[in-house]
N, C-alpha and C. Protein backbone atom coordinates (compact mmCIF):
# COMPACT_ATOMS: atom_id res chain seq x y z
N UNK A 1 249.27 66.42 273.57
CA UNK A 1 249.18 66.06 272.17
C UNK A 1 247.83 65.39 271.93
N UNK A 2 247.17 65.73 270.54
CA UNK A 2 245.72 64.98 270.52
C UNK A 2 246.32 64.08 269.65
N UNK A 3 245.41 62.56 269.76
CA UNK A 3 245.57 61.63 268.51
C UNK A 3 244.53 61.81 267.76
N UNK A 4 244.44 61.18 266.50
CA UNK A 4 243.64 61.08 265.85
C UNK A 4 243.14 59.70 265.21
N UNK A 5 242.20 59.38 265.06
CA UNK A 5 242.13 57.88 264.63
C UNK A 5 240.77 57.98 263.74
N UNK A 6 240.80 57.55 261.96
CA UNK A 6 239.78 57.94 260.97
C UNK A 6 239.15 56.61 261.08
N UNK A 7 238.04 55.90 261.07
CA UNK A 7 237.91 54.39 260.91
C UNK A 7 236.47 54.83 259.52
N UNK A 8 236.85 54.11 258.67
CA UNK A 8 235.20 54.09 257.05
C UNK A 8 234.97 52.41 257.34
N UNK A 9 233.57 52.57 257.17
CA UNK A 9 232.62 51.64 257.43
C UNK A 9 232.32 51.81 255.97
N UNK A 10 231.67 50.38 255.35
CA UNK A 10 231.11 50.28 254.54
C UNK A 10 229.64 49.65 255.24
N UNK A 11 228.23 49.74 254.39
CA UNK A 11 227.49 49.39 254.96
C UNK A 11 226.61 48.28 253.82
N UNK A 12 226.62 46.83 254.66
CA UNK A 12 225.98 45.79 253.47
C UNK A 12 225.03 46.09 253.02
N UNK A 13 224.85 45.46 251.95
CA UNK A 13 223.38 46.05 251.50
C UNK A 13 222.07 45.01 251.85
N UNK A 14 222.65 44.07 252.77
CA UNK A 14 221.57 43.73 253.69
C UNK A 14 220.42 44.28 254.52
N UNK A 15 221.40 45.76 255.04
CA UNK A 15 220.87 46.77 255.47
C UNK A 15 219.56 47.32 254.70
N UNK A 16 219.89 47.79 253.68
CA UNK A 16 219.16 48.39 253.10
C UNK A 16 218.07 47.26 252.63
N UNK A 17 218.33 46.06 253.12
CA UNK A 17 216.97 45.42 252.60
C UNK A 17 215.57 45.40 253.91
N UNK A 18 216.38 45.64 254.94
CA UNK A 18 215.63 45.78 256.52
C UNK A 18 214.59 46.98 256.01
N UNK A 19 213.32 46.39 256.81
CA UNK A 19 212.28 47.48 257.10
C UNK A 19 212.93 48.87 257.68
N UNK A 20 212.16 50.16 257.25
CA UNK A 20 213.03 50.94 257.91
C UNK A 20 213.10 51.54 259.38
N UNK A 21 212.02 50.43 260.23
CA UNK A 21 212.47 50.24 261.35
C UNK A 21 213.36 49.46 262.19
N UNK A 22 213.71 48.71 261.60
CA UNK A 22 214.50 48.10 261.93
C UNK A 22 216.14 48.16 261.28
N UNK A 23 216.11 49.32 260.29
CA UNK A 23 217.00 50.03 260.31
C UNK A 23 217.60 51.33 261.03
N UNK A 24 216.22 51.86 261.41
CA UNK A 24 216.26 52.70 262.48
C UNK A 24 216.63 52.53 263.97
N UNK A 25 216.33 51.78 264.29
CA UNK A 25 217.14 50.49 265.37
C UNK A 25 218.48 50.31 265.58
N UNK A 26 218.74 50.07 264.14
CA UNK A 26 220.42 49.86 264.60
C UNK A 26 221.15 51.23 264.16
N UNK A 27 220.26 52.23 263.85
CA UNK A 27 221.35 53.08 263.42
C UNK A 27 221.08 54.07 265.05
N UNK A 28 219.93 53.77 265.65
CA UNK A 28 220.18 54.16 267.03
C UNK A 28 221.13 53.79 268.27
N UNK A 29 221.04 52.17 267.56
CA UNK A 29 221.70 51.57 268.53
C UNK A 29 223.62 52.03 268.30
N UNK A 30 224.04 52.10 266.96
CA UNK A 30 225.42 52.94 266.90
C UNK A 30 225.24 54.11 267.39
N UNK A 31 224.39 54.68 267.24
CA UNK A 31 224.34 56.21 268.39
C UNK A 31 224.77 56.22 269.81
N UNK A 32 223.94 55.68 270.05
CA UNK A 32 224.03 55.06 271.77
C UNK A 32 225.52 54.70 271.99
N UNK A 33 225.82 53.80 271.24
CA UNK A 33 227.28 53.20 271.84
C UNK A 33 228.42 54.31 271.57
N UNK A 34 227.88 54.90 270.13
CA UNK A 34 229.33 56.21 269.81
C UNK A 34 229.37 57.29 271.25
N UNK A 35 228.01 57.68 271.46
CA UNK A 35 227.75 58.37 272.44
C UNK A 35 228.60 58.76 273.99
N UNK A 36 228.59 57.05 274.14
CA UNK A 36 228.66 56.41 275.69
C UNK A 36 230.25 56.34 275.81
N UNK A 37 231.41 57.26 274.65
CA UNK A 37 232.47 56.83 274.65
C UNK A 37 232.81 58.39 276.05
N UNK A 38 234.03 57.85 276.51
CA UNK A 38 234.25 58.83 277.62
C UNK A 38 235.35 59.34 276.97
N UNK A 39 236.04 60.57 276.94
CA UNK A 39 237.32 61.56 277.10
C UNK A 39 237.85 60.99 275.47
N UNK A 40 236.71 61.22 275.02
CA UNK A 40 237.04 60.83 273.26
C UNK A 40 235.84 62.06 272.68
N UNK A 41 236.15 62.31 271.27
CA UNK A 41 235.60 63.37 270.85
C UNK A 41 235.07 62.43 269.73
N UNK A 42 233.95 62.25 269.11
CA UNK A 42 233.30 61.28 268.07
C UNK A 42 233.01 62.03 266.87
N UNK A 43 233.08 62.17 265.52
CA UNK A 43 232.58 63.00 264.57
C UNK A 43 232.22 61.70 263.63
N UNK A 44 230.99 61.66 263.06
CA UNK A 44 230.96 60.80 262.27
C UNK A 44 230.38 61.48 260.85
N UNK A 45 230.82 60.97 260.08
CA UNK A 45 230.60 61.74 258.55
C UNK A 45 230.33 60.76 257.73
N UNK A 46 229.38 61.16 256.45
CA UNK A 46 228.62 60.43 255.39
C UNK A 46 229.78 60.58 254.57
N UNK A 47 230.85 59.53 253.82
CA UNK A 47 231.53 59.40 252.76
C UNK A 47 231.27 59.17 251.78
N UNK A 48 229.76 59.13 250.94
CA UNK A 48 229.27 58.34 250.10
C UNK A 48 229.64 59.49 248.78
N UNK A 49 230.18 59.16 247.82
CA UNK A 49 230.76 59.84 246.98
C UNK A 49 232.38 60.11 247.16
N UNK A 50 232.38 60.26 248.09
CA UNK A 50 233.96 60.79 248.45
C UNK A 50 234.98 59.95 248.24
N UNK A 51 234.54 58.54 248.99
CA UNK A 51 236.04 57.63 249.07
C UNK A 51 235.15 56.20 248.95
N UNK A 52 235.59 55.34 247.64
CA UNK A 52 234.93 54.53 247.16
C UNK A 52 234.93 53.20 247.99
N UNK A 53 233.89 52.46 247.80
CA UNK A 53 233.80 51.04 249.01
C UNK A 53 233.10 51.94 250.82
N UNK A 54 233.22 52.73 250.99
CA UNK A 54 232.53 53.55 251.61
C UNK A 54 231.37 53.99 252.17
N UNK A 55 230.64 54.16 253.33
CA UNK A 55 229.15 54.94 253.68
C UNK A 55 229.42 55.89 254.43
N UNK A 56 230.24 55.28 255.37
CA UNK A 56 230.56 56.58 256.40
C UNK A 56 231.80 56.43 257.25
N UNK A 57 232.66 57.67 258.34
CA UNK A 57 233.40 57.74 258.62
C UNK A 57 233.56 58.10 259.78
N UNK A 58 233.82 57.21 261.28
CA UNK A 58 233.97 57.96 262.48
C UNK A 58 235.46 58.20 262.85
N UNK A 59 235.27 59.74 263.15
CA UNK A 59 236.36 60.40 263.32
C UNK A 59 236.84 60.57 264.78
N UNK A 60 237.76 60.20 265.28
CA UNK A 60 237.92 59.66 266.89
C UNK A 60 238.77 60.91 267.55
N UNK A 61 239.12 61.64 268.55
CA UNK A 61 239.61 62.29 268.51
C UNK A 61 240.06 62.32 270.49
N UNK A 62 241.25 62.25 270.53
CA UNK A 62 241.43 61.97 272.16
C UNK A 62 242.82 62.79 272.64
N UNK A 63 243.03 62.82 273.62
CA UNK A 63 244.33 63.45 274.17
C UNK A 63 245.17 62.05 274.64
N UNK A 64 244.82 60.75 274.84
CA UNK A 64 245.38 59.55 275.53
C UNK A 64 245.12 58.58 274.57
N UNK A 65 245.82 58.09 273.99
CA UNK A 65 246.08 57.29 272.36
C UNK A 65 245.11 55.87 273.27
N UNK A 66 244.90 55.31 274.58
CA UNK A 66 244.87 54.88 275.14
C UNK A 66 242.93 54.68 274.93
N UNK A 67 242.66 55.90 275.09
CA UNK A 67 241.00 55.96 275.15
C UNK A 67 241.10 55.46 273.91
N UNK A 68 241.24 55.82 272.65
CA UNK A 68 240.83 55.49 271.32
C UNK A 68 240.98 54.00 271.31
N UNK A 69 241.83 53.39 271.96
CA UNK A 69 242.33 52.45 271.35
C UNK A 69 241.48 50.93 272.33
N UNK A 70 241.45 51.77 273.17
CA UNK A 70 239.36 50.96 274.33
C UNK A 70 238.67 51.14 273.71
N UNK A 71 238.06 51.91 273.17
CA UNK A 71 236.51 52.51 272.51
C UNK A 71 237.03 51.62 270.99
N UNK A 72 238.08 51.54 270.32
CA UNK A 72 238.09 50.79 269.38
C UNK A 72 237.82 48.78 269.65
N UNK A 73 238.50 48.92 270.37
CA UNK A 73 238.42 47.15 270.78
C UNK A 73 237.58 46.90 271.48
């Protein structure tokens, strides 16, 4: 059986006040870590329009409710 687990991020608008290197930075640095998840499937999607309070959406996807629920905590 696969689980599924949706998590939406909103993103402060602190962010958007950062140089855009140093926005570039951390949006590498969530790369890296989504990346580094093991026997999990990662989809992350731009929600902006879609579902209000919203920026984006990582979509988790595992066979062991167990992985999702490490990579979440």
């Amino acid at each position: 059986m696969q689980f599924h687990n949706f998590i939406f991020f909103d993103i402060s608008n602190n962010f958007y006040a950062l140089e855009s290197e140093q926005q570039h930075k951390l949006k590498k640095h969530l790369q890296e870590i989504l990346s580094q998840t093991t026997n999990i499937n990662v989809i992350p999607y731009l929600t902006i329009g879609m579902k209000v309070n919203t920026t984006f959406m990582v979509w988790m996807q595992s066979n062991r409710i167990e992985d999702t629920q490490e990579c979440i905590l």
